[in-house]
Protein backbone atom coordinates (compact mmCIF):
# COMPACT_ATOMS: atom_id res chain seq x y z
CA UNK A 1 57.33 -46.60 -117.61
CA UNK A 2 60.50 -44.66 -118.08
CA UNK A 3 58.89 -41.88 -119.74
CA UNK A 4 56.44 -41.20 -116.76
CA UNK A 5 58.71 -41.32 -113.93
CA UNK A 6 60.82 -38.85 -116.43
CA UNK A 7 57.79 -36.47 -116.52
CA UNK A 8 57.17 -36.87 -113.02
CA UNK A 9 60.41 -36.23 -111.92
CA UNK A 10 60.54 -33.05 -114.17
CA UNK A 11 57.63 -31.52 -112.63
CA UNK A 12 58.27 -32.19 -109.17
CA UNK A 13 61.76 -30.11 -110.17
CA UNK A 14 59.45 -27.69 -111.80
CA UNK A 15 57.20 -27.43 -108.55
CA UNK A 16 59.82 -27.00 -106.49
CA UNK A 17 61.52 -24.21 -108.69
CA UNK A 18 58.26 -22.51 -108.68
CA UNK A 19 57.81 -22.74 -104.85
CA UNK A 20 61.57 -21.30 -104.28
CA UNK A 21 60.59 -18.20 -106.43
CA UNK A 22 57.57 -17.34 -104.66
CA UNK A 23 59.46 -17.89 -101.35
CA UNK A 24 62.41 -15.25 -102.75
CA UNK A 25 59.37 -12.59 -104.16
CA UNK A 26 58.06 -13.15 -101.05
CA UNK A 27 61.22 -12.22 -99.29
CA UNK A 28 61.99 -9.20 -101.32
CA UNK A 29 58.38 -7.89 -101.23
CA UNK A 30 59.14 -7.56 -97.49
CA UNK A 31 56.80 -10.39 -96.14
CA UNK A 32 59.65 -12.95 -95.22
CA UNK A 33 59.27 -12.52 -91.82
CA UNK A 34 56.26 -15.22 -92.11
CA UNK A 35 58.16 -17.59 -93.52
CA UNK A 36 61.96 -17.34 -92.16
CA UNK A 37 61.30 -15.07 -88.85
CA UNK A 38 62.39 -11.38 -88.21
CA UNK A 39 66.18 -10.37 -88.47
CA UNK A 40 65.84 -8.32 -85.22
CA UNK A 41 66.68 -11.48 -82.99
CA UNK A 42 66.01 -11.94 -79.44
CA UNK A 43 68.57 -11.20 -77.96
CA UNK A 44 68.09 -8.64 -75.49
CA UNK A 45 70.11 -5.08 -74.67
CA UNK A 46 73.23 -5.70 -72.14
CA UNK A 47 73.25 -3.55 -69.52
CA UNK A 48 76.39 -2.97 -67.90
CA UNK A 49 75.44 -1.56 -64.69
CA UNK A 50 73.12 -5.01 -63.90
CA UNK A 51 75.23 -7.13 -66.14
CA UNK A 52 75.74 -10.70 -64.05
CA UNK A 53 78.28 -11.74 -65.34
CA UNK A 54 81.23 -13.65 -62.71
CA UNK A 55 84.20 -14.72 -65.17
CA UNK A 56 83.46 -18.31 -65.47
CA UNK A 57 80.62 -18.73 -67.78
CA UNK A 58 82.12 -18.59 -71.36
CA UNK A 59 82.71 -14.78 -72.44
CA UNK A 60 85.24 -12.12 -71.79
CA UNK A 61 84.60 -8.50 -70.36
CA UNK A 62 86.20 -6.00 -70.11
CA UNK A 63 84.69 -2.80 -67.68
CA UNK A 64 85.71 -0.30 -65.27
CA UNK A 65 84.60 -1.47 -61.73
CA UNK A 66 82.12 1.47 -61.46
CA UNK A 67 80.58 0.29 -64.43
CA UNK A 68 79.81 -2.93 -63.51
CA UNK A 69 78.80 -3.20 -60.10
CA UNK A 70 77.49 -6.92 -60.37
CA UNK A 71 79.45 -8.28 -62.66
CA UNK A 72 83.15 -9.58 -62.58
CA UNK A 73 85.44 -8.45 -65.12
CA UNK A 74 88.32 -9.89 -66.97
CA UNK A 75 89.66 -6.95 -66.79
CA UNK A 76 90.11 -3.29 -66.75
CA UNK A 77 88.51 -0.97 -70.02
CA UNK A 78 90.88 -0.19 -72.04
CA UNK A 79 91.92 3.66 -72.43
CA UNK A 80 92.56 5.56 -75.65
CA UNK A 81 94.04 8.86 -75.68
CA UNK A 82 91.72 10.38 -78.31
CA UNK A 83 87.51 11.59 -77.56
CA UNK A 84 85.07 9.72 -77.34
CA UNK A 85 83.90 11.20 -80.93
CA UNK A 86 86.89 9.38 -82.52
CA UNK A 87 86.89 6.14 -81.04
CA UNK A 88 83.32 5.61 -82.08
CA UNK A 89 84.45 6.95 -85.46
CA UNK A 90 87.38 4.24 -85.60
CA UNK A 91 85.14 1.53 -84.10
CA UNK A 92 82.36 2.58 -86.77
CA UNK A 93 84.83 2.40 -89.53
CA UNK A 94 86.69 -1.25 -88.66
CA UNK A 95 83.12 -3.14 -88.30
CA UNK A 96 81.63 -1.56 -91.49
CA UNK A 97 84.59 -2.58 -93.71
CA UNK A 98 84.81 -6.24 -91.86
CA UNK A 99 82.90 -8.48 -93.73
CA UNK A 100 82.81 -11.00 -90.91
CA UNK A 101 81.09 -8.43 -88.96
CA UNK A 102 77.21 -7.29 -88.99
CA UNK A 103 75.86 -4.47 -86.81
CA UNK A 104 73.28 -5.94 -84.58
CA UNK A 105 71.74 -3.28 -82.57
CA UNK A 106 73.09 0.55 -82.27
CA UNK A 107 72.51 3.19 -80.02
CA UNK A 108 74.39 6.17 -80.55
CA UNK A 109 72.58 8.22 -77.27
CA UNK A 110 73.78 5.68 -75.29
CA UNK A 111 77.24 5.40 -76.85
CA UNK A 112 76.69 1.37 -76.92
CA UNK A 113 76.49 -1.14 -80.02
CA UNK A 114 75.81 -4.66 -80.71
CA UNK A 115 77.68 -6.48 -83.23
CA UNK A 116 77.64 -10.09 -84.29
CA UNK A 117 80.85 -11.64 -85.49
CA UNK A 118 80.98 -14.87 -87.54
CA UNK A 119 84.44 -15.98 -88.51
CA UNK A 120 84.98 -18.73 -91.04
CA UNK A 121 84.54 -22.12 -89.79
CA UNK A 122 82.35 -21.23 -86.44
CA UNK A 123 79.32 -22.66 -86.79
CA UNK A 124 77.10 -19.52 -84.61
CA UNK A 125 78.46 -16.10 -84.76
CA UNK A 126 79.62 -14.15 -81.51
CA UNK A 127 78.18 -11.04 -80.13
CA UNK A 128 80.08 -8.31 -79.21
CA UNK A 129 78.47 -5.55 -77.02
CA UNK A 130 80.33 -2.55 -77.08
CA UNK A 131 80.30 1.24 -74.91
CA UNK A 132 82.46 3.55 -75.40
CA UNK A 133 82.83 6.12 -72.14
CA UNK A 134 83.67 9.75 -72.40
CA UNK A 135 86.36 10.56 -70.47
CA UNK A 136 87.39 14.15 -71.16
CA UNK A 137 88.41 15.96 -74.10
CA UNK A 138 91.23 13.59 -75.05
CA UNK A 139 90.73 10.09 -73.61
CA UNK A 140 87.84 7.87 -73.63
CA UNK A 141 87.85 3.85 -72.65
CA UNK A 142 86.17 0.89 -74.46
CA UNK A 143 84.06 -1.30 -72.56
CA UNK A 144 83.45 -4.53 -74.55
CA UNK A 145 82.24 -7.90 -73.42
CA UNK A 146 81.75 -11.13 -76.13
CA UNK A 147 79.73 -13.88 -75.94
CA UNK A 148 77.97 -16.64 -77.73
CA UNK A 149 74.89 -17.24 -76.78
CA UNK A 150 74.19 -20.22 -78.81
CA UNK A 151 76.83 -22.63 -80.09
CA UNK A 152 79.87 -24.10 -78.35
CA UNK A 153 82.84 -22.11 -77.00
CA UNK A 154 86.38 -22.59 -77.24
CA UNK A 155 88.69 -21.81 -74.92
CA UNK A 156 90.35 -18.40 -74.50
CA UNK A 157 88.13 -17.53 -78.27
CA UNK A 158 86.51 -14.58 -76.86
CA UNK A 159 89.57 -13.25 -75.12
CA UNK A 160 91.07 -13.30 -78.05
CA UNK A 161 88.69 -11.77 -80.50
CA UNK A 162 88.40 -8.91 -77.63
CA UNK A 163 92.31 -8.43 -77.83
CA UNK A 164 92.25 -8.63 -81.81
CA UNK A 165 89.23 -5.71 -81.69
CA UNK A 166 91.54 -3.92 -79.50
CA UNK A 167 94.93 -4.03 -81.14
CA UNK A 168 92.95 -3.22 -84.59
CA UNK A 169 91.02 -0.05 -83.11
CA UNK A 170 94.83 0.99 -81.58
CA UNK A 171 96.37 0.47 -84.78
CA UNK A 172 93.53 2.61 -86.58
CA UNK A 173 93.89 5.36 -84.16
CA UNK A 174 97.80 5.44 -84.36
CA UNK A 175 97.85 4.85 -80.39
């Protein structure tokens, strides 16, 4: 009796070995999307200029009133003194050598760039949609608003993630 639930427990582990392989060839063969769903998401493109946002739903933006007509900000856009060229540069440089960060969408015609932001021990990443205005030769302002569209919020999390993407693009630019 031993011996056959031995042998039947060895080839259900065998089965299930052999079904986790084909589901990882699968993967890398580039047919995963049957099985696990696209990476591309569903979340769609902010727009600023349309952007309903009224500073009480969870989320923190920061946009020139020009920007965003219909939307209430947290605040102004922040200015840097260098083009718009550089700022993108910084901004390009900080979320490719964050590890916590993953570019989610990225537009460089329109200057604006999704990311998604998972820091240990949230449970849903955030998103972070970012523009970067040309101002002249030697400023240029950052408009960034975060959000989590799924998953709970805490309170003041985004504003401070917005601040911490701020003071690390400053520091990187030697503002």
């Amino acid at each position: 009796m031993l011996e056959k639930f031995r042998s039947l427990a060895i080839g259900l582990c065998l089965l299930a070995i052999a079904a986790g392989l084909a589901a990882y060839f699968m993967v890398q063969m580039g047919s995963g999307e049957k099985l696990f769903g696209g990476g591309s998401g569903t979340l769609p493109p902010v727009e600023f200029e349309s952007l309903t946002y009224d500073g009480t739903e969870p989320g923190y933006l920061l946009c020139p009133d020009d920007l965003c007509t219909t939307a209430t900000a947290n605040g102004p856009a922040p200015r840097f003194e260098v083009n718009a060229r550089t700022l993108r540069l910084a901004l390009a440089d900080y979320t490719d050598n964050m590890p916590t960060i993953r570019t989610f969408r990225f537009d460089p015609a329109a200057n604006q760039f999704d990311f998604t932001e998972r820091l240990p021990g949230e449970s849903f990443p955030a998103v972070l949609t970012v523009r970067i205005l040309d101002k002249g030769p030697y400023a240029s302002e950052l408009v960034i608003y975060s959000r989590k569209p799924v998953g709970d919020n805490e309170p003041g999390e985004h504003e401070k993630r917005v601040n911490r993407w701020i003071n690390l693009l400053t520091s990187r630019l030697g503002s």
